[in-house]
C-alpha atoms as a PDB file:
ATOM      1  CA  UNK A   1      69.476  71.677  88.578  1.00  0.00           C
ATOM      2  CA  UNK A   2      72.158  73.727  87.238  1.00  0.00           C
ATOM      3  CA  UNK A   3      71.617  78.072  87.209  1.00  0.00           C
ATOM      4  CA  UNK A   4      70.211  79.290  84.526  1.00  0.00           C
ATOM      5  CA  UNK A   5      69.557  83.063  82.939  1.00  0.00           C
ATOM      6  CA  UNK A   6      65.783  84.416  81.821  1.00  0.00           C
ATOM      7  CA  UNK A   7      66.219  87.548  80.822  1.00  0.00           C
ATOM      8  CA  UNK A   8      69.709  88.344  81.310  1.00  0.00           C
ATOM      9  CA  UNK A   9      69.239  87.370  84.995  1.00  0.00           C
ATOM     10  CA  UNK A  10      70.618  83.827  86.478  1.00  0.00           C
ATOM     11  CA  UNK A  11      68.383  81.950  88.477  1.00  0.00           C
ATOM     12  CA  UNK A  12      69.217  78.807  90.599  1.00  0.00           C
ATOM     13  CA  UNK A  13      65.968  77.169  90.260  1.00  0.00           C
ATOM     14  CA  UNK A  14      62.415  77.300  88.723  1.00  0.00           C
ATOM     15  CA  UNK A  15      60.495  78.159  91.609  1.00  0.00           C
ATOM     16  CA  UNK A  16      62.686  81.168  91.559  1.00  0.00           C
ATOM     17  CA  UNK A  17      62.018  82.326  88.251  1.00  0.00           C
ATOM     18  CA  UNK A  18      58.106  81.407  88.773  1.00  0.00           C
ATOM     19  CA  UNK A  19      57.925  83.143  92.331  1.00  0.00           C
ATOM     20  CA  UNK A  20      59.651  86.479  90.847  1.00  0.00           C
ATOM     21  CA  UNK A  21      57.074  86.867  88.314  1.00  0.00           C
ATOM     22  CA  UNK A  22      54.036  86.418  90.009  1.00  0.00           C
ATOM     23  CA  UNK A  23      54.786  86.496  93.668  1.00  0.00           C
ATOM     24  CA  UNK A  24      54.509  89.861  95.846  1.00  0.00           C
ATOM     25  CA  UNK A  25      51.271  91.117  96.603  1.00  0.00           C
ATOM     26  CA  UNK A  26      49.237  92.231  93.778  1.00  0.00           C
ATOM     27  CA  UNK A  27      50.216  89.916  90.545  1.00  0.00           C
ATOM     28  CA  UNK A  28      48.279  86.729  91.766  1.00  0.00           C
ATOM     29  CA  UNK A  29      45.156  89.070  92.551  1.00  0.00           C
ATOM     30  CA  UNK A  30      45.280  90.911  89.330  1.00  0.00           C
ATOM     31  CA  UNK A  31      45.437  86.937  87.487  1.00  0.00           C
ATOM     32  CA  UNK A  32      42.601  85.039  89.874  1.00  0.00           C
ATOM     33  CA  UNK A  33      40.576  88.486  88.571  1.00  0.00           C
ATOM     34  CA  UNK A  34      41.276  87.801  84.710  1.00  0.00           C
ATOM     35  CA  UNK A  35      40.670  83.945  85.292  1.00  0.00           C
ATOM     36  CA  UNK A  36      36.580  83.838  84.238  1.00  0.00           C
ATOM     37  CA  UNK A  37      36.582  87.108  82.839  1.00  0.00           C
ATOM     38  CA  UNK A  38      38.135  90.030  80.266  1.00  0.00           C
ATOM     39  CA  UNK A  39      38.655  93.115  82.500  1.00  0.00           C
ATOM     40  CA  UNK A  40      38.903  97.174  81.938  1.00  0.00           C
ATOM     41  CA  UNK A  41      41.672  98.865  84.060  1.00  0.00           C
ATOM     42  CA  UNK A  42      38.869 100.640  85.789  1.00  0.00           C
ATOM     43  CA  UNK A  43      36.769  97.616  86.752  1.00  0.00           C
ATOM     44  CA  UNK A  44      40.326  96.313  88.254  1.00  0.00           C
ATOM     45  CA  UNK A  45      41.060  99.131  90.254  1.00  0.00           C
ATOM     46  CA  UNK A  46      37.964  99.380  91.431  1.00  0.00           C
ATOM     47  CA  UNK A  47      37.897  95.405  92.293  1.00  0.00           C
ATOM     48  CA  UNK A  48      41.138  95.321  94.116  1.00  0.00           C
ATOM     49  CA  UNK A  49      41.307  97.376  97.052  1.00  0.00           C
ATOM     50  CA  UNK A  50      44.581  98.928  98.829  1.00  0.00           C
ATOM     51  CA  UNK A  51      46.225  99.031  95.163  1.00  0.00           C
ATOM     52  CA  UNK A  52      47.442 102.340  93.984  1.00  0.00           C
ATOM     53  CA  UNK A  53      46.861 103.461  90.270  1.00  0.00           C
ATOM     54  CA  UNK A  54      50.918 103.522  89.622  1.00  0.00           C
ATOM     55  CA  UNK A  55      51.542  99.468  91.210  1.00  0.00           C
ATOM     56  CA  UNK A  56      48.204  98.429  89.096  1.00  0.00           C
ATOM     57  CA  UNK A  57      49.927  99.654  86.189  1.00  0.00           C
ATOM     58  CA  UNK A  58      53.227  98.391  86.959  1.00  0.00           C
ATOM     59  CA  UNK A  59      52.548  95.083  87.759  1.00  0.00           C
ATOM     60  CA  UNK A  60      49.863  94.774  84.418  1.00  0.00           C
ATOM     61  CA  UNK A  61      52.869  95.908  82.136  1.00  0.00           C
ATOM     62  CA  UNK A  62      55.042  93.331  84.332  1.00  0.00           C
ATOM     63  CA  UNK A  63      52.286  90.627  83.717  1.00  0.00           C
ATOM     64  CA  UNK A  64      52.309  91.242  79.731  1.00  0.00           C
ATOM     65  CA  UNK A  65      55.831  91.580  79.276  1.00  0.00           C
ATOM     66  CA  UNK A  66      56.435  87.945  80.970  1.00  0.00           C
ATOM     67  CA  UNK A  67      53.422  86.638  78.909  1.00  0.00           C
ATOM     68  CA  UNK A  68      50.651  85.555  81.548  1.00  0.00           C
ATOM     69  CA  UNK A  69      48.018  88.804  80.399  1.00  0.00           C
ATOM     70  CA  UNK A  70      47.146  90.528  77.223  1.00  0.00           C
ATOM     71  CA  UNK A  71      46.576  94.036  76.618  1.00  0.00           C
ATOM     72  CA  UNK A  72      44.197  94.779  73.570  1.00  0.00           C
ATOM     73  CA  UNK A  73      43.476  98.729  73.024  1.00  0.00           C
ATOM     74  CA  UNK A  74      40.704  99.991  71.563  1.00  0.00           C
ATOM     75  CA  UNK A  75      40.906 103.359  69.600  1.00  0.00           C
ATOM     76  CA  UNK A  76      37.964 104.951  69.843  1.00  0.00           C
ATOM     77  CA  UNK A  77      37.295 107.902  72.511  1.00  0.00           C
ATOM     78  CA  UNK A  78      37.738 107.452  75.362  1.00  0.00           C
ATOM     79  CA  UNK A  79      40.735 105.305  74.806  1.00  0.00           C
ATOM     80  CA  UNK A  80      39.015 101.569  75.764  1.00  0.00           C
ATOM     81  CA  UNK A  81      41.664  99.275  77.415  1.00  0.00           C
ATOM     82  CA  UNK A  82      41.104  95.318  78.498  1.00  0.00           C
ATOM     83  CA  UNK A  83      43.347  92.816  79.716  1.00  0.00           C
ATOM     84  CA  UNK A  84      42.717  88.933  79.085  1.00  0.00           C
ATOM     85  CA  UNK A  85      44.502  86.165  80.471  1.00  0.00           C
ATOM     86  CA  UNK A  86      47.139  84.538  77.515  1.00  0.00           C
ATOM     87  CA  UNK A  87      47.436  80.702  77.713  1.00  0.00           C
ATOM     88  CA  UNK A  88      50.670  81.070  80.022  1.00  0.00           C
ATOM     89  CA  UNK A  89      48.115  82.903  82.436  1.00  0.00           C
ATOM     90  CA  UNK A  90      45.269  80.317  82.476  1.00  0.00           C
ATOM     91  CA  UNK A  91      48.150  77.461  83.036  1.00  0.00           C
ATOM     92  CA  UNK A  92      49.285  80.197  85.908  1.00  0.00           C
ATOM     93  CA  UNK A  93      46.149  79.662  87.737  1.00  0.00           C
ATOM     94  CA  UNK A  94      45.942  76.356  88.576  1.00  0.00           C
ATOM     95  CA  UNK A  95      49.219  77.263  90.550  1.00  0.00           C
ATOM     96  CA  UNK A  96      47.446  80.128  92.296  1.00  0.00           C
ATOM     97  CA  UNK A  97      44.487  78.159  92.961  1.00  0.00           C
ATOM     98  CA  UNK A  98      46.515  76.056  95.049  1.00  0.00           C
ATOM     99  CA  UNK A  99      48.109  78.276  96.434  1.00  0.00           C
ATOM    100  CA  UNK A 100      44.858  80.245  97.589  1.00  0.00           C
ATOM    101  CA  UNK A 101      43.080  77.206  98.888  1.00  0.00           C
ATOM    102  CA  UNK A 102      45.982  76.309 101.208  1.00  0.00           C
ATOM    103  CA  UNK A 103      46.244  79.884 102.409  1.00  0.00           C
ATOM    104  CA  UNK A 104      42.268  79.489 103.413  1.00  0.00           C
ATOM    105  CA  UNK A 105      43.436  76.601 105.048  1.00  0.00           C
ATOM    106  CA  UNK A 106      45.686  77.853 107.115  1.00  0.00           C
ATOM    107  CA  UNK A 107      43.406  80.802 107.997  1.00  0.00           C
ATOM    108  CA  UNK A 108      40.839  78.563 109.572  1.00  0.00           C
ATOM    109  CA  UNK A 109      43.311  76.517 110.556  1.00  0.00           C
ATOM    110  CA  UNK A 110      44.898  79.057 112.636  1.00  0.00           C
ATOM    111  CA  UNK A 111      41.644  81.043 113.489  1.00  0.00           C
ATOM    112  CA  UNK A 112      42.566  84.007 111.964  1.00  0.00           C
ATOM    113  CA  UNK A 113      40.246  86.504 111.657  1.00  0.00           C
ATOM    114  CA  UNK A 114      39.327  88.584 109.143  1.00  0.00           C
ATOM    115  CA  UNK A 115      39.274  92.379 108.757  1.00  0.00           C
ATOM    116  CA  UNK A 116      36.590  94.838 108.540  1.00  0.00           C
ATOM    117  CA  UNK A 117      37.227  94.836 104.572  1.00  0.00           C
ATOM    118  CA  UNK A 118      37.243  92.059 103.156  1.00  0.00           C
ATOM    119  CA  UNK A 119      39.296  91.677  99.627  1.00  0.00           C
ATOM    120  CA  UNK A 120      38.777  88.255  98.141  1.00  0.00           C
ATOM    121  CA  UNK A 121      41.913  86.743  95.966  1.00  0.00           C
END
C-alpha cells in the first residue's frame, strides 16, 4: 500500500493510523467503558484506576477529535458532562474485543498472575 497523510501526518499503513489513535494505555479502556453504556467524567475516573485527571482528559478530547466518542454538555449547574460512543467507536470495539480476549489468552496461557488490584479492560 502506498503512504498516505491523515491529518497532515503520512502514514505507511492502516494499522498505523488505527494503532496511533487508540493504542497506548488508556484509549481502549476509556472505549470498552463507553461500549454498553453513556458515561460522566466522574463515573470514568472513578472506574479506571492508575489514570490521572489531566491523561483522562487528554485522551477523551483525543477520542472526540478522531471521531470514536461524543461529548454532549449539559448547561445546567453543576456543569453535567457525558461521553457516548459515535458509530466509528462501536465499529472500534469489535477490534478491541479481540484484542482483549487474546490478551486473556495469553495471560492464562502464560500463567500470569494478577495483581492485588484488579482493573478490568
Amino acid at each position: 500500500m502506498p503512504d498516505f497523510i491523515y491529518n497532515g501526518k503520512v502514514y505507511y499503513n492502516p494499522v498505523q493510523l488505527v494503532m496511533e489513535q487508540i493504542g497506548g494505555v488508556w484509549k481502549a479502556p476509556i472505549l470498552w467503558r463507553l461500549k454498553d453504556k453513556v458515561m460522566r467524567y466522574g463515573e470514568l475516573r472513578k472506574d479506571i484506576k492508575h489514570i490521572s485527571d489531566k491523561m483522562l482528559t487528554q485522551q477523551l478530547r483525543e477520542l472526540e477529535q478522531d471521531g470514536y466518542i461524543q461529548r454532549t454538555v449539559y448547561a445546567v449547574i453543576p456543569p453535567k458532562t457525558e461521553y457516548t460512543l459515535t458509530e466509528q467507536g462501536k465499529d472500534i470495539i469489535e477490534l478491541i474485543t479481540i484484542i482483549r480476549n487474546y490478551g486473556l489468552k495469553m495471560i492464562e496461557k502464560q500463567k500470569i498472575e494478577h495483581t492485588q488490584e484488579k482493573n478490568p479492560q
